[in-house]
Protein backbone atom coordinates (compact mmCIF):
# COMPACT_ATOMS: atom_id res chain seq x y z
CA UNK A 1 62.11 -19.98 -30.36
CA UNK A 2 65.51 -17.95 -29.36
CA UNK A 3 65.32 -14.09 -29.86
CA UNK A 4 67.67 -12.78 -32.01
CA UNK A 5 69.30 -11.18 -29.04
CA UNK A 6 69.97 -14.68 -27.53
CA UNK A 7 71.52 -15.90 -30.77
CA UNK A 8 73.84 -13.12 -30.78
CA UNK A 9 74.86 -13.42 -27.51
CA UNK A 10 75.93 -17.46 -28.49
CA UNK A 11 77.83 -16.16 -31.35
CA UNK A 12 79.28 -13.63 -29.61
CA UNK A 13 80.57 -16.20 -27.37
CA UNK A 14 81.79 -18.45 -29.54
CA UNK A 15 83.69 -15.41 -31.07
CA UNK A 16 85.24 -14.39 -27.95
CA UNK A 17 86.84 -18.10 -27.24
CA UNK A 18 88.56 -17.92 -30.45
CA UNK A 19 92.24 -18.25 -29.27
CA UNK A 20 91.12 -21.06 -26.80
CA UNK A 21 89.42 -23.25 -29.28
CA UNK A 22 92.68 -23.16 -31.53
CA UNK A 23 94.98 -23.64 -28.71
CA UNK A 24 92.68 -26.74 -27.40
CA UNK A 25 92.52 -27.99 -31.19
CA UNK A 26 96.40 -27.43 -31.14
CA UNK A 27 97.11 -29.43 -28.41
CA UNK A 28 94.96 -32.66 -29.36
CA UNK A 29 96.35 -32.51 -33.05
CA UNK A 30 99.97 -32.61 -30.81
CA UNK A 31 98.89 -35.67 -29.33
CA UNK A 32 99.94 -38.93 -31.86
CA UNK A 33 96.63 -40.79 -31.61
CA UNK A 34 97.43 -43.25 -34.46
CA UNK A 35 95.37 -45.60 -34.93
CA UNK A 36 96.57 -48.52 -35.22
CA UNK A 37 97.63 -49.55 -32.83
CA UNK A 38 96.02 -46.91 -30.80
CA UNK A 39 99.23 -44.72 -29.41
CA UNK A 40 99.04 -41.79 -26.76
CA UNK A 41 94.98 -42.88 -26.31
CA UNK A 42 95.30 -42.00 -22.58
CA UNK A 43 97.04 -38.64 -23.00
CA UNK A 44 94.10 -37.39 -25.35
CA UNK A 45 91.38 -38.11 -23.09
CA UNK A 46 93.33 -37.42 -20.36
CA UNK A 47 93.28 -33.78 -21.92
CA UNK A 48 90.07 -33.76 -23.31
CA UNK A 49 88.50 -34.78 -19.82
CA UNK A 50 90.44 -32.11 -18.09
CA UNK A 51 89.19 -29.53 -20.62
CA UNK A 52 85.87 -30.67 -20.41
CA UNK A 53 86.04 -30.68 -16.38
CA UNK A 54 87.25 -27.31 -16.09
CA UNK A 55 84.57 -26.17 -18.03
CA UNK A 56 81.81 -27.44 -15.61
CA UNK A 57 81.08 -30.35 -17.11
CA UNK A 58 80.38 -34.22 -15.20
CA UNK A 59 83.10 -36.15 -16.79
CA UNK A 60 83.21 -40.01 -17.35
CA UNK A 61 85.34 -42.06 -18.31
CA UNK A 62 85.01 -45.74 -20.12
CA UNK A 63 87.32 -48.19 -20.60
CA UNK A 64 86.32 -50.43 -23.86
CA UNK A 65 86.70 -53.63 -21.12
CA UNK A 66 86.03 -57.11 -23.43
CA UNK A 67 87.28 -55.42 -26.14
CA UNK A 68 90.14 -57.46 -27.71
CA UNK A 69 91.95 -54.28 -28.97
CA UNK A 70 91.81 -53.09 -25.07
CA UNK A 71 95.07 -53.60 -23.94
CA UNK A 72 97.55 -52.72 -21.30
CA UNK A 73 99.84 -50.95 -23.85
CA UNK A 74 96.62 -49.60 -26.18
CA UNK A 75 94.08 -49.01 -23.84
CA UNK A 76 90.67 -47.67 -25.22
CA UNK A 77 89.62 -44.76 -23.23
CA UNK A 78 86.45 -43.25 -24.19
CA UNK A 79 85.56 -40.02 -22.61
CA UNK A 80 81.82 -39.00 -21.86
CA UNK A 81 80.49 -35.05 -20.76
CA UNK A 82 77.59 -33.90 -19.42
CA UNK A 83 75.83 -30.56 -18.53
CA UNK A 84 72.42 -30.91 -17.70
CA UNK A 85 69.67 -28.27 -17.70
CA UNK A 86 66.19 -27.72 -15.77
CA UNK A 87 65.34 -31.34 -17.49
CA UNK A 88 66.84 -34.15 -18.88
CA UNK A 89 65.21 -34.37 -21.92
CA UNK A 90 65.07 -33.37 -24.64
CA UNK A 91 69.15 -34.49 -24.82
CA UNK A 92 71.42 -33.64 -27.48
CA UNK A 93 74.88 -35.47 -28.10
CA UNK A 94 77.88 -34.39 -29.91
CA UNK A 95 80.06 -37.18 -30.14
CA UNK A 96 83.86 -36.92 -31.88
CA UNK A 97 86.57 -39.46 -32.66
CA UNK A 98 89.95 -38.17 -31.77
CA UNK A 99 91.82 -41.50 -33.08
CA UNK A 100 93.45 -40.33 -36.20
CA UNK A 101 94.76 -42.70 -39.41
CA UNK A 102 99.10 -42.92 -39.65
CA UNK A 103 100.78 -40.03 -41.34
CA UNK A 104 102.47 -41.21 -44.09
CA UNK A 105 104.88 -39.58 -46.33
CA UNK A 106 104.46 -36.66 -48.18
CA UNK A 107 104.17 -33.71 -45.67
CA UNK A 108 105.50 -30.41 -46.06
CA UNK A 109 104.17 -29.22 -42.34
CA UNK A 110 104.90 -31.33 -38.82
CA UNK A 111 102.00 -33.82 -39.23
CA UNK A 112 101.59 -33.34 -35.76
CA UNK A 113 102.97 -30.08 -34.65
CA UNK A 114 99.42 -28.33 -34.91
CA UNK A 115 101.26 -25.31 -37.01
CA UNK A 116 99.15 -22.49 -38.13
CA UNK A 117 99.46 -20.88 -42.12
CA UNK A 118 97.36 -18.60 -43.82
CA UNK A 119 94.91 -18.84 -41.86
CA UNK A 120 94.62 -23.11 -41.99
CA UNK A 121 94.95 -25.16 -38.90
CA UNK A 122 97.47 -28.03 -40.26
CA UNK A 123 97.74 -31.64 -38.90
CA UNK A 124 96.82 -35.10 -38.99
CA UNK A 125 93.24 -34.61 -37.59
CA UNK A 126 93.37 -31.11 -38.44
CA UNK A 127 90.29 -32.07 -40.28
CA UNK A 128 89.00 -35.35 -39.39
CA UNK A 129 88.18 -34.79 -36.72
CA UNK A 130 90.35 -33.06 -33.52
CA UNK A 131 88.91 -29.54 -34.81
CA UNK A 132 85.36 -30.62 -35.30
CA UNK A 133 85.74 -32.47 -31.51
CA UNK A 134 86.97 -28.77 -30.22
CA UNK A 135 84.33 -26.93 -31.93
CA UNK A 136 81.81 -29.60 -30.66
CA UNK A 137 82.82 -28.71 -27.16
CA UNK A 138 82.75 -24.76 -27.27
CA UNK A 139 79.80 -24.56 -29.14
CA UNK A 140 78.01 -26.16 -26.14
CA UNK A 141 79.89 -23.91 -24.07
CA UNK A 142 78.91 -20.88 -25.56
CA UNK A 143 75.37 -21.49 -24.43
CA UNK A 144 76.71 -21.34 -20.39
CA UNK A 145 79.09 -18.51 -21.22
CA UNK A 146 75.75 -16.50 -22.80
CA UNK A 147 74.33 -17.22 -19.09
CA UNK A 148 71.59 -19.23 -21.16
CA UNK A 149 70.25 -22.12 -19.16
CA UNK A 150 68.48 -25.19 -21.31
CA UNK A 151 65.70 -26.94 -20.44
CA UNK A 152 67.27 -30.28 -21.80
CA UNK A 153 70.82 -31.92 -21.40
CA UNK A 154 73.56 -31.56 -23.10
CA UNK A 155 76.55 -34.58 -23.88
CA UNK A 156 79.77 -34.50 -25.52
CA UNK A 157 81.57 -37.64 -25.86
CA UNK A 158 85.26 -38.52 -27.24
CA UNK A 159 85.78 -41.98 -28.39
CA UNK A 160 88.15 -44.29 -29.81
CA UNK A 161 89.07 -46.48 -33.17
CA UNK A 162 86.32 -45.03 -35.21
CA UNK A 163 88.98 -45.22 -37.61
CA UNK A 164 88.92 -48.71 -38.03
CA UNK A 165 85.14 -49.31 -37.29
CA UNK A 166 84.49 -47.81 -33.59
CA UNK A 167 83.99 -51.02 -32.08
CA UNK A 168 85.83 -50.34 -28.76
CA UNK A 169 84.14 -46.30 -29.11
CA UNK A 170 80.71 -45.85 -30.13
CA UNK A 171 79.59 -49.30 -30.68
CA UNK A 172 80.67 -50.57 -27.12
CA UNK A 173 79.13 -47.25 -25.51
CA UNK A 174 76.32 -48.05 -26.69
CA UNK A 175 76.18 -51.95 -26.25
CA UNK A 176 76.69 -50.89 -22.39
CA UNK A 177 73.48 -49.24 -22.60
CA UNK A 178 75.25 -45.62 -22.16
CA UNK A 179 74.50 -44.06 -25.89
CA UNK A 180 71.31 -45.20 -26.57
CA UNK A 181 67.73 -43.83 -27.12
CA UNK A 182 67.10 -44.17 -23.66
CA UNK A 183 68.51 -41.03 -22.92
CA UNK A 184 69.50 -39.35 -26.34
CA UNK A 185 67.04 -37.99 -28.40
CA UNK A 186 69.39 -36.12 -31.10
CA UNK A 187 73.19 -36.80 -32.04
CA UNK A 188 75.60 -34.72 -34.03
CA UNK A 189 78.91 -36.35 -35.03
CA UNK A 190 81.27 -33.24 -36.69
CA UNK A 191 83.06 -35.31 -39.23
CA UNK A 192 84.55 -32.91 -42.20
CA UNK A 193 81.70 -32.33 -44.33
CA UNK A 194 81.78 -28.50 -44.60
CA UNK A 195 80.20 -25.60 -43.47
CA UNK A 196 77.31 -25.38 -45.52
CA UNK A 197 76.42 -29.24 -45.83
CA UNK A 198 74.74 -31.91 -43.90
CA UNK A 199 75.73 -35.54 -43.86
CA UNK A 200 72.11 -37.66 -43.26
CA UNK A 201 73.71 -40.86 -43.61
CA UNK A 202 76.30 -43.17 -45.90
CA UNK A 203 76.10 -46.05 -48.00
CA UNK A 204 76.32 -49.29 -46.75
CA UNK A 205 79.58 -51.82 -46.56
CA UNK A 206 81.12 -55.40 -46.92
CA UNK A 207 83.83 -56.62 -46.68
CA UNK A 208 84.71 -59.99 -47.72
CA UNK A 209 87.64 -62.23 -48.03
CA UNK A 210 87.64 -64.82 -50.77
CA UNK A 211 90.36 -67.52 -50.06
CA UNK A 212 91.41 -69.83 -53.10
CA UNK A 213 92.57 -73.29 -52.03
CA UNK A 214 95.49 -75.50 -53.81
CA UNK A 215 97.43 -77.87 -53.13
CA UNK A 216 101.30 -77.56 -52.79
CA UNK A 217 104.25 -78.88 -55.33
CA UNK A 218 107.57 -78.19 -56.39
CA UNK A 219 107.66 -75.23 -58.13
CA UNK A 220 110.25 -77.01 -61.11
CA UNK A 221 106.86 -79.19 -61.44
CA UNK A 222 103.83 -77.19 -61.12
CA UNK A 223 101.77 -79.79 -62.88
CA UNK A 224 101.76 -81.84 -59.84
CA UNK A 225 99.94 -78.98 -57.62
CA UNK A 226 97.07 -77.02 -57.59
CA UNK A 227 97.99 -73.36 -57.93
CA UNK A 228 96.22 -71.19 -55.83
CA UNK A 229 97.19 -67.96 -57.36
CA UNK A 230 96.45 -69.50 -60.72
CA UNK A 231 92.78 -70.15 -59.63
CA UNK A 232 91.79 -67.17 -58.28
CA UNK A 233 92.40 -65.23 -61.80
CA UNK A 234 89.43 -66.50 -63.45
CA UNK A 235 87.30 -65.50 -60.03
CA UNK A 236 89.19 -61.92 -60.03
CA UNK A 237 88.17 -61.50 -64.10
CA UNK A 238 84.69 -62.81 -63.54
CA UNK A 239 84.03 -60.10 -60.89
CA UNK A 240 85.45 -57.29 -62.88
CA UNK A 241 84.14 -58.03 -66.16
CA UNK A 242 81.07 -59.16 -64.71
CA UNK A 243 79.83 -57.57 -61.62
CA UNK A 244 82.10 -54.51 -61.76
CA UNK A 245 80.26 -52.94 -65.07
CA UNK A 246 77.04 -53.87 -63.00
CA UNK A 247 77.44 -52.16 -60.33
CA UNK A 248 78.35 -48.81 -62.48
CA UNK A 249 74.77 -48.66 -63.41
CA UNK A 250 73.33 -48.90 -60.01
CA UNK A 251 72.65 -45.31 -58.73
CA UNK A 252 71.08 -44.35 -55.23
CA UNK A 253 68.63 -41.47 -54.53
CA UNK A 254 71.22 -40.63 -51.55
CA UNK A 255 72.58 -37.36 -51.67
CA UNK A 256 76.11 -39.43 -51.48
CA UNK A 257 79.25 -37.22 -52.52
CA UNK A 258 81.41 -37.05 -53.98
CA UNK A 259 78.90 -37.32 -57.79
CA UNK A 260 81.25 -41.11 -58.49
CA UNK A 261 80.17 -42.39 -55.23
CA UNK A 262 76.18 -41.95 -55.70
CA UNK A 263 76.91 -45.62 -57.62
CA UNK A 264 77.52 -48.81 -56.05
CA UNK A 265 81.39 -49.99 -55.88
CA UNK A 266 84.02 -52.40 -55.31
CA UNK A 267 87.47 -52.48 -54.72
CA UNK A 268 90.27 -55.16 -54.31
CA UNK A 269 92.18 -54.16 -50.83
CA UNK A 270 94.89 -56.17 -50.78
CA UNK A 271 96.00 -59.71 -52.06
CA UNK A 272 98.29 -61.89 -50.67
CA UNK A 273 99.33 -65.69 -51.63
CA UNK A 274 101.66 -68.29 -51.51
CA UNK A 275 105.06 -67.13 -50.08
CA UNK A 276 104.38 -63.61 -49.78
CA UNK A 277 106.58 -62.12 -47.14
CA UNK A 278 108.85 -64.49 -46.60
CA UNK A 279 112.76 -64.19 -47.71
CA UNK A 280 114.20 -66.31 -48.95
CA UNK A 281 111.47 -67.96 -50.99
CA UNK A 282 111.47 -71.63 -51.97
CA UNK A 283 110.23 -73.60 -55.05
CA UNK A 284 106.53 -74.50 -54.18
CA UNK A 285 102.92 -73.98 -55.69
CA UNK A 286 101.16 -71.57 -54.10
CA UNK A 287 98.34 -73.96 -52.50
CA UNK A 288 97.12 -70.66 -50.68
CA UNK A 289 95.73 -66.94 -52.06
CA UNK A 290 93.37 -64.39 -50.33
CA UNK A 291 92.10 -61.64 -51.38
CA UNK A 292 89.95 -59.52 -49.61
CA UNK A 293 87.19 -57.05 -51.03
CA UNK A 294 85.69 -53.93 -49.83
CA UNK A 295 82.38 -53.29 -51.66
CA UNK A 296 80.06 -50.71 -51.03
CA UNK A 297 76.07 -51.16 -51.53
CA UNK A 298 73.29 -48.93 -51.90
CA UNK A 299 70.36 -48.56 -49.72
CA UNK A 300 68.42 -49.74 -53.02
CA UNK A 301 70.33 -52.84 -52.81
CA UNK A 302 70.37 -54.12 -49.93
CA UNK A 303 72.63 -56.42 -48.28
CA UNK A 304 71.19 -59.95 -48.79
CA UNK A 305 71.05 -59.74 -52.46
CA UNK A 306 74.16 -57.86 -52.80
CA UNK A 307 76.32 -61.06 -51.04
CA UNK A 308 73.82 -63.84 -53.32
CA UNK A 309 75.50 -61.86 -56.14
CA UNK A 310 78.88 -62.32 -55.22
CA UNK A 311 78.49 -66.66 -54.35
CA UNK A 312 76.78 -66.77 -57.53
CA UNK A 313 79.65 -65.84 -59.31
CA UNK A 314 82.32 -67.81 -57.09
CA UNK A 315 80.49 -70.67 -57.53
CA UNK A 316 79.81 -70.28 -60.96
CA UNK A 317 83.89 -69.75 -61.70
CA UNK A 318 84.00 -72.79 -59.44
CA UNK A 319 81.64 -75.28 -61.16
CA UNK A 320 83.85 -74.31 -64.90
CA UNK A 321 87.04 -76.25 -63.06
CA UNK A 322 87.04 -79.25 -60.30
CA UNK A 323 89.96 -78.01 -59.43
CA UNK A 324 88.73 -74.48 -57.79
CA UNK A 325 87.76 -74.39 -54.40
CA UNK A 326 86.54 -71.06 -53.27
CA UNK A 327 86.39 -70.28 -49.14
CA UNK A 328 83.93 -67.04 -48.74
CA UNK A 329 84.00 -65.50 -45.36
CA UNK A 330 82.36 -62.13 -44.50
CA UNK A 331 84.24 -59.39 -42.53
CA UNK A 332 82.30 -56.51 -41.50
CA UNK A 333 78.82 -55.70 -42.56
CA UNK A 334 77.71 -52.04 -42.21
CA UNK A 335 74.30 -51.13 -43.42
CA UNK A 336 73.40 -47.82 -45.21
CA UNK A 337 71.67 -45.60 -42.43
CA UNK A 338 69.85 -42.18 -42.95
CA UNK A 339 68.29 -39.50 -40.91
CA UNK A 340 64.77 -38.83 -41.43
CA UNK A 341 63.78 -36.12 -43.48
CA UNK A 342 61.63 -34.53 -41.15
CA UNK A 343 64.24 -34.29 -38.15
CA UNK A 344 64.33 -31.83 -35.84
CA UNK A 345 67.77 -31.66 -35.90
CA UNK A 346 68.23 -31.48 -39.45
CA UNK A 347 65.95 -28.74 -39.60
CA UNK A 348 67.96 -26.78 -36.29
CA UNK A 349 71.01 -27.18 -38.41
CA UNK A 350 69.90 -25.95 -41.63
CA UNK A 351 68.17 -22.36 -39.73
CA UNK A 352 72.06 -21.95 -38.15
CA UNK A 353 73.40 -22.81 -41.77
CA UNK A 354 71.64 -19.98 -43.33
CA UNK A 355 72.45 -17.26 -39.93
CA UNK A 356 76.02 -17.71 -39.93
CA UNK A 357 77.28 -18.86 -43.65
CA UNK A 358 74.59 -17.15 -45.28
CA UNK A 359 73.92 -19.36 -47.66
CA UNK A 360 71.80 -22.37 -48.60
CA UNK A 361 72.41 -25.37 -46.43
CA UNK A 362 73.32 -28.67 -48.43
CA UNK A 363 72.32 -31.95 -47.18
CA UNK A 364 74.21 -34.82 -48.76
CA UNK A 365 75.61 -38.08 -47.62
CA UNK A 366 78.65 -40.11 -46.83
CA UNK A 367 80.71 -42.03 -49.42
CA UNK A 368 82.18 -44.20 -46.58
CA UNK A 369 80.64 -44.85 -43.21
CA UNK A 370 81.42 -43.21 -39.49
CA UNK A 371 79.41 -43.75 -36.22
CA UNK A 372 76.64 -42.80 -37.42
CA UNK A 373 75.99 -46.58 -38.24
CA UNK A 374 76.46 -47.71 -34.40
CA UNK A 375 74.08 -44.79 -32.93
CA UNK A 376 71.52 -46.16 -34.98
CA UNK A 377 72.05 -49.97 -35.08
CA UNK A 378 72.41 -50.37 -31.87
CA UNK A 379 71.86 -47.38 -30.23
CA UNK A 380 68.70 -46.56 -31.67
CA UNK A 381 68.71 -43.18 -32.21
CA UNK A 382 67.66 -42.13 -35.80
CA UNK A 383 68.18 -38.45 -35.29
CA UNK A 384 71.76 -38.79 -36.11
CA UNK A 385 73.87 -36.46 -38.84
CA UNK A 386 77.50 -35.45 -39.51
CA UNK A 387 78.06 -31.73 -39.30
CA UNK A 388 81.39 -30.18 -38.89
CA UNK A 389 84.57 -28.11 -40.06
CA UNK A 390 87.20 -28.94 -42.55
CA UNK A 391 87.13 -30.89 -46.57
CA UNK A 392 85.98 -34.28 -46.56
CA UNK A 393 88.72 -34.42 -49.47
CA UNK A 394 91.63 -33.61 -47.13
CA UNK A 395 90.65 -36.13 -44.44
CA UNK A 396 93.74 -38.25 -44.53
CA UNK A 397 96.28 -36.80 -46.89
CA UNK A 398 99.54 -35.50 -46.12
CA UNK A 399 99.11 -31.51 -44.93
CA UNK A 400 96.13 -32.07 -43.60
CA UNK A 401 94.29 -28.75 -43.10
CA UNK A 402 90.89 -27.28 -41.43
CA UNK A 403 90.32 -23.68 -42.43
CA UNK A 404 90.38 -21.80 -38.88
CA UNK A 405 87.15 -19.32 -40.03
CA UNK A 406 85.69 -22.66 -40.86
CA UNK A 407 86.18 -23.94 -38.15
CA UNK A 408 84.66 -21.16 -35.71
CA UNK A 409 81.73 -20.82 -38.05
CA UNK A 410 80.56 -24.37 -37.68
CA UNK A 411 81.29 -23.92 -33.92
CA UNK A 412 78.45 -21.36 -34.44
CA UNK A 413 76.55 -23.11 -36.35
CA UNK A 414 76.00 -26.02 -33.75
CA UNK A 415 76.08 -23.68 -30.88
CA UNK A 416 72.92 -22.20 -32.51
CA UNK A 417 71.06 -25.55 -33.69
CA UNK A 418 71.60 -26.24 -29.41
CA UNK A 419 69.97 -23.78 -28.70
CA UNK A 420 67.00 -24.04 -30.56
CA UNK A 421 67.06 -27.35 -29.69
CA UNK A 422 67.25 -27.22 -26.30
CA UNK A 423 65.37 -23.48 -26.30
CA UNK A 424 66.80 -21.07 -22.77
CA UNK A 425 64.64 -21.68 -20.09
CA UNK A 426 62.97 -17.94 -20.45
CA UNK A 427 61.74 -19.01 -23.51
């Protein structure tokens, strides 16, 4: 176990590189990594590399290659640090995204000018998650700067599009073999959870599109068509009066906040049909509509029975009319994942909780998902949680905003969990 005297010398550390973890913060929040399409990709990991580099880290760098949202223009660039100790293992990895969602309106600060105000660090990623990726990063160098060698290795990486699903970041690192349990043992992701509170895991997803087929007329003589539009109301009332009440009454044991999100959900994202878009319209049936569904599932339910629920209602809405035809097709399918209780990691995190906030640490989990999901599907690593600065409630609204004493506190808190993790070598 660290002395006391080593753990003060980390947070000493940490204290001391207070100016450069704002400025470094500063400058990524500058950087207009929206995603989509994936703008200015190159110039944050250009910087982040350099950072890292300059710090005496080995740098790599991966480009998503096969990818289809790899492009000339929107190249995914995922960056990957390492500083080893007297051993490679055990290995603990901190991995942040630093693609951020568009601005939108609404903003009473530069959404990307990285301004400072009372104390809050403002700007889109401000929370989720260019701070957390900067505190990542100097709380592993506070262990070096306290002249405290490891006797395991230590990885940072900064990857792409976990915004919409990390499928040229995470999920194609570790695909390639290069974040897997193989050489990880423990990772840390510091997504905006707070201070004081552990993320184990999320709930699980699908998303579904449900595509209503007619057949197209003139529009002065709709009773010579099949009206798509028209036939996907009774599927659309089925599902809410139906399934919707349902699912309100399905609770996990997950710590899931916030309280509304413990139950099982689902939510119409967008609908589109007939002519939609197009100016000028003409006088047809719609013989088209599509709607597609986000629902969310609960590690009691289980996928399999939670998509059998939804084709037993489409086809029961279709067998009440010959003339409904109902085209299901699934989208994404994310399971629920969770950390084990007993993890090492969880239990690092929760003695550097109680050191540096002083109070007791919370352990809840995710109401969406995060990359959590590929580390363990496919990388394999089950020692996997979400600890980091800023308000899980402020993660993409306009003024954005990561409370700066938050922020070096959590930079603490995982500089101390690495070292008890890793333990100096004169221990």
């Amino acid at each position: 176990m660290p002395t006391i005297q080593e753990q003060d010398r980390v947070l000493a550390r940490v204290e001391e590189a207070t100016q450069e973890i704002l400025e470094l913060s500063r400058k990524l929040i500058r950087i207009p990594t929206v995603n989509p399409p994936g703008t200015a990709y190159t110039e944050a990991t250009d910087l982040i590399g350099d950072a890292l580099g300059k710090l005496g880290f080995e740098v790599e760098r991966f480009a998503a290659e096969g990818r289809p949202e790899h492009t000339e223009e929107h190249p995914r660039i995922n960056v990957v640090a390492t500083r080893r100790g007297s051993r490679p293992r055990p290995c603990v990895h901190l991995n942040g995204h630093y693609d951020v969602v568009p601005a939108g309106e609404g903003w009473t600060h530069d959404p990307f000018g990285g301004e400072i105000e009372n104390g809050r660090l403002y700007g889109r990623g401000a929370a989720d998650m260019k701070a957390g990726l900067v505190a990542a990063i100097f709380a592993a160098e506070a262990l070096h700067r306290a002249g405290l060698g490891t006797k395991g290795t230590i990885e940072i990486s900064a990857t792409a599009d976990e915004e919409s699903g990390g499928f040229s970041g995470v999920a194609w690192l570790a695909e390639k073999g290069r974040l897997t349990s193989s050489s990880i043992d423990h990772v840390i992701i510091p997504e905006p959870f707070g201070v004081d509170r552990i993320c184990t895991g999320h709930r699980g997803v699908y998303w579904f599109e449900i595509e209503s087929e007619g057949e197209i007329g003139h529009g002065s003589m709709p009773f010579l068509g099949v009206n798509a539009i028209t036939n996907m109301t009774p599927l659309l009332e089925a599902l809410q009066s139906r399934l919707v009440p349902a699912l309100a009454q399905r609770r996990t044991s997950m710590p899931v906040v916030p309280e509304g999100a413990r139950y099982a959900t689902l939510n119409i994202n967008s609908i589109e049909g007939g002519q939609a878009g197009m100016d000028p319209q003409t006088p047809c049936v719609a013989d088209r509509c599509k709607v597609i569904f986000d629902r969310r599932f609960l590690v009691e339910e289980g996928f399999e029975a939670t998509r059998r629920e939804i084709v037993d209602i489409l086809r029961e809405v279709e067998a009440a009319d010959p003339s409904r035809r109902y085209c299901l097709t699934d989208l994404m399918v994310v399971h629920p994942v969770q950390a084990p209780d007993d993890s090492p990691l969880i239990a690092a995190l929760e003695a550097a909780i109680r050191r540096v906030v002083q109070t007791p640490p919370i352990r809840v989990a995710s109401p969406g998902t995060y990359d959590q999901k590929h580390f363990v599907r496919i990388g394999g690593i089950d020692s996997c949680v979400a600890y980091g600065p800023g308000e899980l409630e402020l993660a993409h609204q306009p003024d954005e905003s990561c409370s700066i004493a938050d922020l070096i506190d959590s930079t603490k808190v995982m500089a101390l969990a690495l070292l008890s993790l890793l333990a100096p070598e004169n221990a």
